[in-house]
N, C-alpha and C. Protein backbone atom coordinates (compact mmCIF):
# COMPACT_ATOMS: atom_id res chain seq x y z
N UNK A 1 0.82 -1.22 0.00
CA UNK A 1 0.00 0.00 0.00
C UNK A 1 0.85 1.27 0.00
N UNK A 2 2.29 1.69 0.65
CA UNK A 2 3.16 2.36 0.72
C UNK A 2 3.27 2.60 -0.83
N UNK A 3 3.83 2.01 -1.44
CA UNK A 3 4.29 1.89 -2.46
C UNK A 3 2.94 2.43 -3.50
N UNK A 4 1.71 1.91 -3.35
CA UNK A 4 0.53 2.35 -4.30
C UNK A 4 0.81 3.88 -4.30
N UNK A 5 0.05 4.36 -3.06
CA UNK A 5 0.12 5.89 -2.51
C UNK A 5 1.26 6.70 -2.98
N UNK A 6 2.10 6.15 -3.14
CA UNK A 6 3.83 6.95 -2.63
C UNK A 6 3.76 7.59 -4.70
N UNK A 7 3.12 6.22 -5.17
CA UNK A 7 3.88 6.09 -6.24
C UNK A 7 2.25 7.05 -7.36
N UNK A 8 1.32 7.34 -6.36
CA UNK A 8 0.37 8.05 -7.04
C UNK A 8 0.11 9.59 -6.76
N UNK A 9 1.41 9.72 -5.38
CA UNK A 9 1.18 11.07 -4.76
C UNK A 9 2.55 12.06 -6.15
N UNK A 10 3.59 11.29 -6.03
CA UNK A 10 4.11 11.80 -6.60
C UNK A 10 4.04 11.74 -8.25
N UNK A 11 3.27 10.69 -8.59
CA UNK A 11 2.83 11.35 -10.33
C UNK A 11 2.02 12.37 -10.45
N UNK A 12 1.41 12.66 -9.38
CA UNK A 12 0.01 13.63 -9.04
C UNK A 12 0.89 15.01 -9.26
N UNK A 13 1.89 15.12 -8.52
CA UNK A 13 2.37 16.01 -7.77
C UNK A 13 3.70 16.85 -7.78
N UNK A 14 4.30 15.81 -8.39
CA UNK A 14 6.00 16.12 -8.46
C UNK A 14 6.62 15.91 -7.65
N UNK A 15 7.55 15.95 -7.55
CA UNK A 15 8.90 15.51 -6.29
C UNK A 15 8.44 16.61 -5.55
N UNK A 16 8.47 17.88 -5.16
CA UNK A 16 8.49 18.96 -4.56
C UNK A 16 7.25 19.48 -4.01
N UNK A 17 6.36 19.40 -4.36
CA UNK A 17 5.05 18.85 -4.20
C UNK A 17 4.36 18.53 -3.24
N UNK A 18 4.71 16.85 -3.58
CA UNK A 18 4.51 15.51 -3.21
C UNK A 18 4.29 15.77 -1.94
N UNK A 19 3.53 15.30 -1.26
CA UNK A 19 3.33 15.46 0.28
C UNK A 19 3.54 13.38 1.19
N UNK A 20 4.18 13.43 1.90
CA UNK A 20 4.78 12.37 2.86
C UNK A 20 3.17 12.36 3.90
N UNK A 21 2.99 13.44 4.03
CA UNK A 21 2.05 13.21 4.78
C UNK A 21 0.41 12.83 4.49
N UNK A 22 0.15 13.28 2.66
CA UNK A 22 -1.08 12.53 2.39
C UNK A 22 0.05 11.22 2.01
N UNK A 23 1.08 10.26 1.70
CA UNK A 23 0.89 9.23 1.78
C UNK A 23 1.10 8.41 3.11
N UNK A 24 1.21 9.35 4.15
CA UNK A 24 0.79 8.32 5.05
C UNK A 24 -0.71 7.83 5.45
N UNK A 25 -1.22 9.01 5.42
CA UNK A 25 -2.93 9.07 5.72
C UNK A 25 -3.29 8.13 4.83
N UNK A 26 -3.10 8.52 3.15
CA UNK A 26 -3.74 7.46 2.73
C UNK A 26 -3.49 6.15 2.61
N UNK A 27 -2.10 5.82 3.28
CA UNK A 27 -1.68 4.23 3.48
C UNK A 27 -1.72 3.55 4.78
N UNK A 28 -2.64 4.67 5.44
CA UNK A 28 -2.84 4.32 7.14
C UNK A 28 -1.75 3.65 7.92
N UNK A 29 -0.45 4.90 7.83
CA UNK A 29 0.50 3.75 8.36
C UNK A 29 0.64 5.46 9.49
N UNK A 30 1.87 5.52 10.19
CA UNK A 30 2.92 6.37 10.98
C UNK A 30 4.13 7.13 9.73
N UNK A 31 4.02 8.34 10.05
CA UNK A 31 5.21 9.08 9.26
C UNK A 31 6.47 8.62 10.05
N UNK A 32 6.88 7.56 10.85
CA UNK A 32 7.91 7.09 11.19
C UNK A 32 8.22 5.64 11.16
N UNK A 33 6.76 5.78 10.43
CA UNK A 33 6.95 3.97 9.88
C UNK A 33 7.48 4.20 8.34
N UNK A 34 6.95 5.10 7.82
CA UNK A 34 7.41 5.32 6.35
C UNK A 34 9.06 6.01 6.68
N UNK A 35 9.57 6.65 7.45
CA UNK A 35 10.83 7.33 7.40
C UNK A 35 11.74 6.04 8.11
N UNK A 36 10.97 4.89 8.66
CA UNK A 36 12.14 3.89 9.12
C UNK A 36 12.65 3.26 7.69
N UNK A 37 12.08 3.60 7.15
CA UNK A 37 12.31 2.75 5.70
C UNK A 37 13.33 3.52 5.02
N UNK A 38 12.52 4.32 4.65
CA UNK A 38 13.18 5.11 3.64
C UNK A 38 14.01 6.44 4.17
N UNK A 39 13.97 6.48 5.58
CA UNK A 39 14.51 8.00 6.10
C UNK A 39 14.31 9.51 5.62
N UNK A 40 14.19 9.27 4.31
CA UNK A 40 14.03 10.81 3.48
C UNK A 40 12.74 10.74 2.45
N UNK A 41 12.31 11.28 1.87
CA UNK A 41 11.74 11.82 1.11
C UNK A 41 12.25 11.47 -0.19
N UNK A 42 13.55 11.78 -0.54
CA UNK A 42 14.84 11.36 -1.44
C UNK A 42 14.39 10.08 -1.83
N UNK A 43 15.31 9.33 -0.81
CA UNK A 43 15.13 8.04 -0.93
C UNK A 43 14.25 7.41 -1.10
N UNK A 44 12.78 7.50 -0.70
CA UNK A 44 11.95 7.39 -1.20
C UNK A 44 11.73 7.30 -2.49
N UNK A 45 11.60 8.12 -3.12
CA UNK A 45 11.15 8.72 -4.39
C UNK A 45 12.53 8.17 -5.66
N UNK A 46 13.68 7.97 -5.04
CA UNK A 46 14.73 6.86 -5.67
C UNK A 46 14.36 4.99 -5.73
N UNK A 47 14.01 4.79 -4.91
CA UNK A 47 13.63 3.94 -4.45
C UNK A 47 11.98 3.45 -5.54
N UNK A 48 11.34 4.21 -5.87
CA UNK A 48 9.79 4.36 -6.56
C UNK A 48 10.53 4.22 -7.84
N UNK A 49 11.59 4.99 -8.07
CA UNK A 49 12.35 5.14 -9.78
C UNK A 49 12.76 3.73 -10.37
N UNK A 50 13.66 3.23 -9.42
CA UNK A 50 14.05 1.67 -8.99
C UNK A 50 13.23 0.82 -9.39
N UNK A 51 12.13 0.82 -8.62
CA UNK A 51 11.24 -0.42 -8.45
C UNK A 51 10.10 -0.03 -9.75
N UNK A 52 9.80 1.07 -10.39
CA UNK A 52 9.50 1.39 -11.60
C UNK A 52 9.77 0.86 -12.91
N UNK A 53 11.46 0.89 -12.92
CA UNK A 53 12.13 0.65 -13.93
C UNK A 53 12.56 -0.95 -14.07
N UNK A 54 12.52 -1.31 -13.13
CA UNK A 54 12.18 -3.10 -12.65
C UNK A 54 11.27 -3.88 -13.15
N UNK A 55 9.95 -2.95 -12.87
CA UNK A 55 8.89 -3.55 -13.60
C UNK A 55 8.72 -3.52 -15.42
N UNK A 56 9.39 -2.19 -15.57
CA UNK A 56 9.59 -2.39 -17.26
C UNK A 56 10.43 -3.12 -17.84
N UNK A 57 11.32 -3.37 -17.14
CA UNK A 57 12.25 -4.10 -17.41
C UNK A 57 11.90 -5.78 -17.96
N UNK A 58 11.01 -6.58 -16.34
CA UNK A 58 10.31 -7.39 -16.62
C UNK A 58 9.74 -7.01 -17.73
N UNK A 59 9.04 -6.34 -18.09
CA UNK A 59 7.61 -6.46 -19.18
C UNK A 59 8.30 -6.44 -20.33
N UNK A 60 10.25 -5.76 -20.62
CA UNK A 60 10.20 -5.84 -22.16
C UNK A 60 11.19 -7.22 -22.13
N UNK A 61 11.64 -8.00 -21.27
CA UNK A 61 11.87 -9.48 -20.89
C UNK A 61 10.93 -10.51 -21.58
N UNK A 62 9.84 -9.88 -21.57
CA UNK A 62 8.63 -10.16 -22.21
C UNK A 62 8.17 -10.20 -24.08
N UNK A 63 9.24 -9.39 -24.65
CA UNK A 63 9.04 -9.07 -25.65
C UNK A 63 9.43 -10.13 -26.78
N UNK A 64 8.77 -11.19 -27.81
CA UNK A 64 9.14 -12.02 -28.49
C UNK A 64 9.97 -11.64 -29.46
N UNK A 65 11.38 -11.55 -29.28
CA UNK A 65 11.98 -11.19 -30.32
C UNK A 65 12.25 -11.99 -31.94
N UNK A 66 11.54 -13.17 -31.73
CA UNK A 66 11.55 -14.21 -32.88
C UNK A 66 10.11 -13.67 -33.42
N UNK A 67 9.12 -12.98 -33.12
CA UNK A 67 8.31 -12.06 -33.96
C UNK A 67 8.57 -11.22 -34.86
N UNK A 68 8.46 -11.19 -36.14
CA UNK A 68 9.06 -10.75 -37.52
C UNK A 68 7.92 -9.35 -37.95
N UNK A 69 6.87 -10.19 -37.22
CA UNK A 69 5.38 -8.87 -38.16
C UNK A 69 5.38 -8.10 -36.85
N UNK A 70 5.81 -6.84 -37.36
CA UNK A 70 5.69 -5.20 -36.65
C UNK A 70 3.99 -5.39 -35.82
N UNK A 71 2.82 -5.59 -36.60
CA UNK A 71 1.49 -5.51 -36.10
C UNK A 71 1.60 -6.75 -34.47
N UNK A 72 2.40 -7.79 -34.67
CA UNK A 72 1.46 -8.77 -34.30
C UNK A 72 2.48 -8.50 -32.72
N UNK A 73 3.54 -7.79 -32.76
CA UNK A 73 4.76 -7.95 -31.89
C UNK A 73 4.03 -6.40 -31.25
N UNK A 74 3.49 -5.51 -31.71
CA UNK A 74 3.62 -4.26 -30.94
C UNK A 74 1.88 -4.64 -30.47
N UNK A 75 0.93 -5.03 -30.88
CA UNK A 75 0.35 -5.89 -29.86
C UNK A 75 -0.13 -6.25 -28.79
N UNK A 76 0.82 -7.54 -29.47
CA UNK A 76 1.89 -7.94 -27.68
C UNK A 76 2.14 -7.65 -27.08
N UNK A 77 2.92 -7.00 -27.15
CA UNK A 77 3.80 -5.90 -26.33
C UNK A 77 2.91 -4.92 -25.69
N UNK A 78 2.18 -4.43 -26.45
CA UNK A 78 0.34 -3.23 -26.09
C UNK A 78 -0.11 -4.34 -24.87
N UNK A 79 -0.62 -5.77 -25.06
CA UNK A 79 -1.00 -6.24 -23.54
C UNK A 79 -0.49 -6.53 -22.49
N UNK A 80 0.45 -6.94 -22.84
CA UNK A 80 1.52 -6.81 -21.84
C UNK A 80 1.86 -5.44 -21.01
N UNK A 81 1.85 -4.41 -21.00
CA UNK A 81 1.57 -3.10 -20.36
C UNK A 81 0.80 -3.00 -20.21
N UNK A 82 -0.53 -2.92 -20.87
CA UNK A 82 -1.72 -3.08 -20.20
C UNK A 82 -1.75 -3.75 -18.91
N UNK A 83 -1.83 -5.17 -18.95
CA UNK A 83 -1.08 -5.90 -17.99
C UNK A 83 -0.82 -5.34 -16.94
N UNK A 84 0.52 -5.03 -17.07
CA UNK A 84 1.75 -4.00 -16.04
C UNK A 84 0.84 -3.22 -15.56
N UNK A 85 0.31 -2.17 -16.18
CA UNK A 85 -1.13 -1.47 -16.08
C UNK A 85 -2.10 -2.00 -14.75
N UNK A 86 -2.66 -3.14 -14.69
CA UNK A 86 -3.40 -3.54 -14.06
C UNK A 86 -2.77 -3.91 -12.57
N UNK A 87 -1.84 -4.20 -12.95
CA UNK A 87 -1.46 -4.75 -11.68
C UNK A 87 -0.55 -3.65 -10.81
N UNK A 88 -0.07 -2.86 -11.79
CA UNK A 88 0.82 -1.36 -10.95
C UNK A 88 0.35 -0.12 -11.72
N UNK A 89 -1.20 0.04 -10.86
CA UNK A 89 -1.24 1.09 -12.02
C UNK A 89 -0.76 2.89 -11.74
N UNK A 90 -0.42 2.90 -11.05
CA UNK A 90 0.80 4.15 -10.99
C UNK A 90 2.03 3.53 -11.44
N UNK A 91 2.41 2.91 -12.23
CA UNK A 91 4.15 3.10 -12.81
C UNK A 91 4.06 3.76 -13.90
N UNK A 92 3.65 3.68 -14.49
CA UNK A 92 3.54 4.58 -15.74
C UNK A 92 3.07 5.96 -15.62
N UNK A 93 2.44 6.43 -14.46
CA UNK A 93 1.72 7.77 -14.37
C UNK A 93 3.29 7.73 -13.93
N UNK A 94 3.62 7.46 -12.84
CA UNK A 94 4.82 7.84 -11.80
C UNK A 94 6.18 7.82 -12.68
N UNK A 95 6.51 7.39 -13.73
CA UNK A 95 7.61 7.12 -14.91
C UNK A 95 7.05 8.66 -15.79
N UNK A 96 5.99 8.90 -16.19
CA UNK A 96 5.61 9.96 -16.89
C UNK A 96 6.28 11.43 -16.56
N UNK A 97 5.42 11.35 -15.23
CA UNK A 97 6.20 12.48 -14.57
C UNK A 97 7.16 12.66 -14.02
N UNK A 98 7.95 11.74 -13.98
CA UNK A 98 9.62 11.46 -13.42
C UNK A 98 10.49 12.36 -14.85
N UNK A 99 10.05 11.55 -16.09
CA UNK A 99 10.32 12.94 -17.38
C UNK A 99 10.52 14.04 -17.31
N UNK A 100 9.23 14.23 -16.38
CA UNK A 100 9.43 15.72 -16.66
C UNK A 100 9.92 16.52 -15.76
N UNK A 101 10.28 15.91 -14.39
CA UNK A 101 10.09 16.47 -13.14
C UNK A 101 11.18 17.25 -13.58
N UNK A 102 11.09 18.54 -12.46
CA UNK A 102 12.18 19.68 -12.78
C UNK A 102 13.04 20.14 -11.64
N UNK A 103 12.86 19.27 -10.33
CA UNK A 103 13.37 19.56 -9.13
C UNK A 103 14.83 19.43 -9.04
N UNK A 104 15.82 19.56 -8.95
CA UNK A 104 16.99 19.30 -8.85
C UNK A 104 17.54 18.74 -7.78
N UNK A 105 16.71 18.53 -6.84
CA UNK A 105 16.75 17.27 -6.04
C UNK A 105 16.71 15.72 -6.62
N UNK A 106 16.25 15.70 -7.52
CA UNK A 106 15.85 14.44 -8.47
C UNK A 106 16.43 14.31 -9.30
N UNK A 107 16.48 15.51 -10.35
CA UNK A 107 16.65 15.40 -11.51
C UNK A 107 17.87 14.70 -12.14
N UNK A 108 19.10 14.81 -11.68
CA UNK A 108 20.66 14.16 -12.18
C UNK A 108 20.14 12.59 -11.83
N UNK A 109 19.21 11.96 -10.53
CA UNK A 109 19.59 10.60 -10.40
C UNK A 109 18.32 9.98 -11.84
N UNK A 110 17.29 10.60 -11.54
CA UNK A 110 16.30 10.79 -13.19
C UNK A 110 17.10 10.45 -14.82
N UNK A 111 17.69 12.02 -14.69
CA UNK A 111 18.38 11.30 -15.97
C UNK A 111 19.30 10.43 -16.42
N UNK A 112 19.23 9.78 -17.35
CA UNK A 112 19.90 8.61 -18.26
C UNK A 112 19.53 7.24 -17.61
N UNK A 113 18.34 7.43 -16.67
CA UNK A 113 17.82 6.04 -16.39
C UNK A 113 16.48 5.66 -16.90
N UNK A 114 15.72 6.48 -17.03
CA UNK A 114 14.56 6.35 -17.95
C UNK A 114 14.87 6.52 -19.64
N UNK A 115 15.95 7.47 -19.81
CA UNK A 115 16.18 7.44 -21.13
C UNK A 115 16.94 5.64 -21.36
N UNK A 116 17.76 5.58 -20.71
CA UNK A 116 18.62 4.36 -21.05
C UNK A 116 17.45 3.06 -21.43
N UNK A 117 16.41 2.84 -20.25
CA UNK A 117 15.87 1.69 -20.32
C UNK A 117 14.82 1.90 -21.49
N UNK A 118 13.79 3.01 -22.04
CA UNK A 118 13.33 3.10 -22.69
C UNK A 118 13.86 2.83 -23.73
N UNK A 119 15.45 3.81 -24.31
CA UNK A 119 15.67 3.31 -25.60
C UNK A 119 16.03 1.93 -25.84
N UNK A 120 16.14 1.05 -24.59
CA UNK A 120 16.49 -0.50 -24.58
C UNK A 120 15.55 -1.33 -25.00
N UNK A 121 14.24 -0.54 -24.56
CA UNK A 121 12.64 -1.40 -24.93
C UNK A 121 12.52 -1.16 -26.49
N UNK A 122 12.62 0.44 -26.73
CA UNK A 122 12.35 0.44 -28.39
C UNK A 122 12.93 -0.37 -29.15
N UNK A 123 14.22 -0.66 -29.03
CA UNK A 123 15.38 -1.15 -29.76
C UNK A 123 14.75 -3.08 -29.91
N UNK A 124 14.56 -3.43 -28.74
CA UNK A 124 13.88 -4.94 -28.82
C UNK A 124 12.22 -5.29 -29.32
N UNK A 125 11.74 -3.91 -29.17
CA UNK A 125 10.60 -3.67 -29.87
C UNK A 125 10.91 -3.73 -31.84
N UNK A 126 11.59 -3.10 -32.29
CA UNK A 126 12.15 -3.25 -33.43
C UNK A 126 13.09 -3.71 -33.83
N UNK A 127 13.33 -5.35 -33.03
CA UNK A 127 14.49 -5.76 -33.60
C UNK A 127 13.93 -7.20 -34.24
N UNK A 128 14.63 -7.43 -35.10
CA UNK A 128 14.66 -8.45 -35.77
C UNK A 128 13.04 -8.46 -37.21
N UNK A 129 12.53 -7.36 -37.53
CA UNK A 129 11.39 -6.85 -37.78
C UNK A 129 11.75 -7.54 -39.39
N UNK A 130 10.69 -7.57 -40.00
CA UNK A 130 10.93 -7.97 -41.64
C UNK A 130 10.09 -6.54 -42.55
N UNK A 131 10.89 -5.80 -42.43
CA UNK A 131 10.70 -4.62 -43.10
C UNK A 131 10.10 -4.54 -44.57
N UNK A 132 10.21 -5.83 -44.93
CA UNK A 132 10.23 -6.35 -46.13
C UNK A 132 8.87 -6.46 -46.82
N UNK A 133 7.76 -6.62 -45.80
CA UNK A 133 6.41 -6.95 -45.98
C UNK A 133 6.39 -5.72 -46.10
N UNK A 134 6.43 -4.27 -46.14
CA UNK A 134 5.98 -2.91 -46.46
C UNK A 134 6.04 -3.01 -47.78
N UNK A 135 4.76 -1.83 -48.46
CA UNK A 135 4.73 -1.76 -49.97
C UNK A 135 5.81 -1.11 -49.86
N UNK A 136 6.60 -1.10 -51.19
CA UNK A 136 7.65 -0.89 -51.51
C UNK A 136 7.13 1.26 -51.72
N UNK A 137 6.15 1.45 -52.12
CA UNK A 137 6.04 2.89 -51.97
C UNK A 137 5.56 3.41 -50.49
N UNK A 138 5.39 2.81 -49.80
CA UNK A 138 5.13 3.32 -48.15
C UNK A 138 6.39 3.93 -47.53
N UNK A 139 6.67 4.67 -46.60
CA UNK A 139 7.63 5.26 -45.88
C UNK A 139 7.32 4.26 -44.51
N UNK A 140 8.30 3.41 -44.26
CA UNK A 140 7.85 2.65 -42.86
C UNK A 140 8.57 3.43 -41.63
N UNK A 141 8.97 4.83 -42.21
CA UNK A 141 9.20 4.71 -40.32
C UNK A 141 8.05 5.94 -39.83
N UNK A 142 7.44 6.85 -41.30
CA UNK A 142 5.54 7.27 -40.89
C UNK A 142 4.94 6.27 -40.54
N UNK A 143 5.10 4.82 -41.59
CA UNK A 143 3.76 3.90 -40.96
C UNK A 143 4.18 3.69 -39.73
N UNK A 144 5.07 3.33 -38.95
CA UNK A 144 5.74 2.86 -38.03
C UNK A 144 5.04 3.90 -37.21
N UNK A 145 5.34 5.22 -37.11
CA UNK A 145 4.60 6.27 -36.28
C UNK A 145 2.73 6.15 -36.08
N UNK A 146 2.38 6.08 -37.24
CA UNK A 146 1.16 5.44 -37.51
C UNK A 146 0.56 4.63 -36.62
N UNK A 147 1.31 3.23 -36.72
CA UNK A 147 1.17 2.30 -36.07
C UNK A 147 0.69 2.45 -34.49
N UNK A 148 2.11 3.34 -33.80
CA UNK A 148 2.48 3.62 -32.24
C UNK A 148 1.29 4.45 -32.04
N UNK A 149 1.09 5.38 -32.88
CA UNK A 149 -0.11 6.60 -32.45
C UNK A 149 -1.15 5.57 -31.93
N UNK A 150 -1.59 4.69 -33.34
CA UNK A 150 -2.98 4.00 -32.80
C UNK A 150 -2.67 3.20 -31.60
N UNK A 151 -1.58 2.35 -31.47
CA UNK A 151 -1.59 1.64 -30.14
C UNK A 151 -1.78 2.21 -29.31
N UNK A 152 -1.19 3.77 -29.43
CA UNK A 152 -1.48 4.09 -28.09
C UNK A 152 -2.59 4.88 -27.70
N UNK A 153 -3.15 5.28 -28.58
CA UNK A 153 -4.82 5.40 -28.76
C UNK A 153 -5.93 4.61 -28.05
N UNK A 154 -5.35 2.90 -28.48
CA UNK A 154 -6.38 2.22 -28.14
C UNK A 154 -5.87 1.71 -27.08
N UNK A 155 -4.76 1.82 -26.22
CA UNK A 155 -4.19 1.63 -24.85
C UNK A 155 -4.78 2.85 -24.06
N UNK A 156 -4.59 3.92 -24.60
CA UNK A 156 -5.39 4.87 -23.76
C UNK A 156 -6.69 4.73 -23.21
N UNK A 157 -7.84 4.02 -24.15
CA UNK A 157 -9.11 3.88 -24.44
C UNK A 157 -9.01 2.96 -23.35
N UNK A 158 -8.67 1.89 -23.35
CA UNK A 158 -8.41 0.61 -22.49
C UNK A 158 -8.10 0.90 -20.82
N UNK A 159 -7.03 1.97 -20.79
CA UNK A 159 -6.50 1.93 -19.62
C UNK A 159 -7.65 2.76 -19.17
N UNK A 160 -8.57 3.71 -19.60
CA UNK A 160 -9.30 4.15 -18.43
C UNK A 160 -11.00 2.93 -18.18
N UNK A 161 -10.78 2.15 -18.92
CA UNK A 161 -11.60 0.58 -18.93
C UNK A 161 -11.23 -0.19 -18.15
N UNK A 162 -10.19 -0.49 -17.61
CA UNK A 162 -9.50 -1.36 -16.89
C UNK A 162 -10.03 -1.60 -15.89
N UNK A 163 -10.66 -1.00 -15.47
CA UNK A 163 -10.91 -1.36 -13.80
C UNK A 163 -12.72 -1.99 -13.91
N UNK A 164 -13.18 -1.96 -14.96
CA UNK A 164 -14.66 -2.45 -15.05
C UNK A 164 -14.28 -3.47 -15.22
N UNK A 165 -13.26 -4.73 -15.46
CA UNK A 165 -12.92 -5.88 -15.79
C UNK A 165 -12.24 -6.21 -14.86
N UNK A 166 -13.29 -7.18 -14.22
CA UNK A 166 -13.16 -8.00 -13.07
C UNK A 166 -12.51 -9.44 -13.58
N UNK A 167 -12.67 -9.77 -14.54
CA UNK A 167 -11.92 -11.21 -15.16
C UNK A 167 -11.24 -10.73 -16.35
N UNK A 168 -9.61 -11.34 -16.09
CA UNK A 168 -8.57 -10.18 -16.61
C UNK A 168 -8.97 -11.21 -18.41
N UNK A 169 -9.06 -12.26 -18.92
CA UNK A 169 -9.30 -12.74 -19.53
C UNK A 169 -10.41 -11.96 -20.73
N UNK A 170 -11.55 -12.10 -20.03
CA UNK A 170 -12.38 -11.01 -20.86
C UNK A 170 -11.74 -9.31 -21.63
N UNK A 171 -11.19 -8.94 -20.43
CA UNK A 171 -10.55 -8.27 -20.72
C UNK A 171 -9.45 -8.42 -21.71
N UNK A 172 -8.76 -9.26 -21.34
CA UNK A 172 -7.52 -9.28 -22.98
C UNK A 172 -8.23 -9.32 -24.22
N UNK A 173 -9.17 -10.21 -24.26
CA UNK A 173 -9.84 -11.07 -25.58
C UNK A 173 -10.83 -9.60 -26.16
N UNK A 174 -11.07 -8.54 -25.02
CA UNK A 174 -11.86 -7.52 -25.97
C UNK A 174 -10.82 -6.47 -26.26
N UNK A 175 -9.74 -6.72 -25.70
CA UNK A 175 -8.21 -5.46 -25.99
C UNK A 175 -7.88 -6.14 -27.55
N UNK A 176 -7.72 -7.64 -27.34
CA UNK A 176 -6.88 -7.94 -28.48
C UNK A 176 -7.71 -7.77 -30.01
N UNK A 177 -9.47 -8.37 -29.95
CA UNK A 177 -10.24 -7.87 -30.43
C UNK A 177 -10.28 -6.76 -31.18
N UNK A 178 -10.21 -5.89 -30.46
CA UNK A 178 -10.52 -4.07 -31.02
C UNK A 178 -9.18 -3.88 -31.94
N UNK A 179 -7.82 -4.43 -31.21
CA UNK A 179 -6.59 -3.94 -31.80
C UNK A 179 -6.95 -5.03 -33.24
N UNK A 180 -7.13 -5.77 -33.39
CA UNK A 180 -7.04 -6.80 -34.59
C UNK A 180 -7.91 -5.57 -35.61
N UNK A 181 -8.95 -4.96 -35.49
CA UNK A 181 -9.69 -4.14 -36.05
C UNK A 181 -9.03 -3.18 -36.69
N UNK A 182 -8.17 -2.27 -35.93
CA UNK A 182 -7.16 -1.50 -36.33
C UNK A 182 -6.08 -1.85 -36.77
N UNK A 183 -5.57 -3.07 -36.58
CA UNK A 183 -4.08 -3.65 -37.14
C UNK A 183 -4.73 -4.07 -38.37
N UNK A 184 -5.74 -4.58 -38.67
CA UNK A 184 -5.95 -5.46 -39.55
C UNK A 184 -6.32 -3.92 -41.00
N UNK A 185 -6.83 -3.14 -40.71
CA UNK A 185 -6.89 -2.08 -41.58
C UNK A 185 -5.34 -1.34 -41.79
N UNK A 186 -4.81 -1.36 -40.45
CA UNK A 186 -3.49 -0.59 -40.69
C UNK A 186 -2.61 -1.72 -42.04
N UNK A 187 -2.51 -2.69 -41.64
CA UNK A 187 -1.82 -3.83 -42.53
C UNK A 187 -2.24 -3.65 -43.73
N UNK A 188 -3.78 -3.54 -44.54
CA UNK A 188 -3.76 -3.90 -46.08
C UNK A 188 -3.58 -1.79 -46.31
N UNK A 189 -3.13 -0.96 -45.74
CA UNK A 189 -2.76 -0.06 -46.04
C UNK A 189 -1.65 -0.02 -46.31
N UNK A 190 -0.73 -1.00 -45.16
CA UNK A 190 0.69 -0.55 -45.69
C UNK A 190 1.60 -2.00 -45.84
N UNK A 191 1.32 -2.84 -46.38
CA UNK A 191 1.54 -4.46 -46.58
C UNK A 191 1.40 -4.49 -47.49
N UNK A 192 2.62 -5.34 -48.29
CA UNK A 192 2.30 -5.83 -49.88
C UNK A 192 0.53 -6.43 -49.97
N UNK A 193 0.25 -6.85 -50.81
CA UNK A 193 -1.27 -7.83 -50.77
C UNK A 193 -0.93 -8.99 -50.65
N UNK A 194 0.03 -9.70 -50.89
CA UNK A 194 0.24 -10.86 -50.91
C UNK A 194 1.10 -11.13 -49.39
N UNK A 195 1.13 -10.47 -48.49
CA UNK A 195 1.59 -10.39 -47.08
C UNK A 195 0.94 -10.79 -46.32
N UNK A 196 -0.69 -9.99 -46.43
CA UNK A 196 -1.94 -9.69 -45.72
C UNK A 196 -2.15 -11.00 -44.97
């Protein structure tokens, strides 16, 4: 529960912000039960970056790199965060605003650790891809943009759905559903015909 709160006060809020004292209230603990831990505020909020970047880590561990089709791998990859999503759903609010945060209390241990692991996910996200299935007059790294916009369109749509789905199952099968709708149009747009 520390960790829920901690990790929703400060996407809310910013490092500077951030108040110690709504996450104790709202994790019904002692502000000296939370400072035996973590002692600072700092540490804390290092500590949230950590265990953030852990979890993405797992999820692009996750990523089938013997997947060749761009549609069927980014996806994947789309439920799988979703996923992550469900089960931590402040890491991604709390990773968002870690971007941007502007405190200089934060900021040096911030940078080159969200940049590093992100460009690590893109890179296995587009590796091993068969570029080859694009019409030969398409620009694949617009469709490619294309592509990401809608995923994350219909991840957006999803993530504020998430919580009406009490059986995570239903839930995938109407995520994967909807995306097949849009992949499947995105594909005879930018796929040889004989790919499809």
């Amino acid at each position: 529960m520390i960790l829920k709160f901690s990790l929703k006060e400060f996407a809310e809020n910013g490092y500077d912000r951030a108040s110690t004292n709504n996450i104790v209230e709202n994790a019904g603990i002692s502000k000296g039960s939370l400072f035996n831990y973590f002692n600072n505020k700092k540490n804390l909020y290092v500590y949230l970056l950590d265990y953030s970047l852990e979890i993405i880590e797992i999820m692009y561990k996750e990523i089938d790199t013997n997947e060749r089709d761009i549609f069927k791998k980014i996806g994947n990859f789309s439920l799988q965060k979703l996923e992550i999503h469900r089960k931590f759903p402040y890491v991604f609010d709390f990773l968002a605003s870690a971007e941007l945060e502007e405190s200089k209390e934060v900021r040096d241990i911030i940078d080159g650790r969200i940049s590093l692991i992100y460009d690590r996910g893109i890179k296995k996200i587009y590796e091993n891809i068969d570029y080859s299935l694009f019409r030969p007059d398409i620009d694949i790294e617009k469709a490619i943009e294309i592509l990401n916009w809608t995923m994350f369109g219909v991840g957006e749509k999803f993530i504020k759905q998430i919580d009406r789905f009490k059986d995570r199952r239903e839930f995938g099968r109407k995520v994967i559903k909807e995306w097949e709708v849009y992949s499947n149009m995105l594909r005879k747009s930018f796929y040889k015909q004989e790919d499809i």
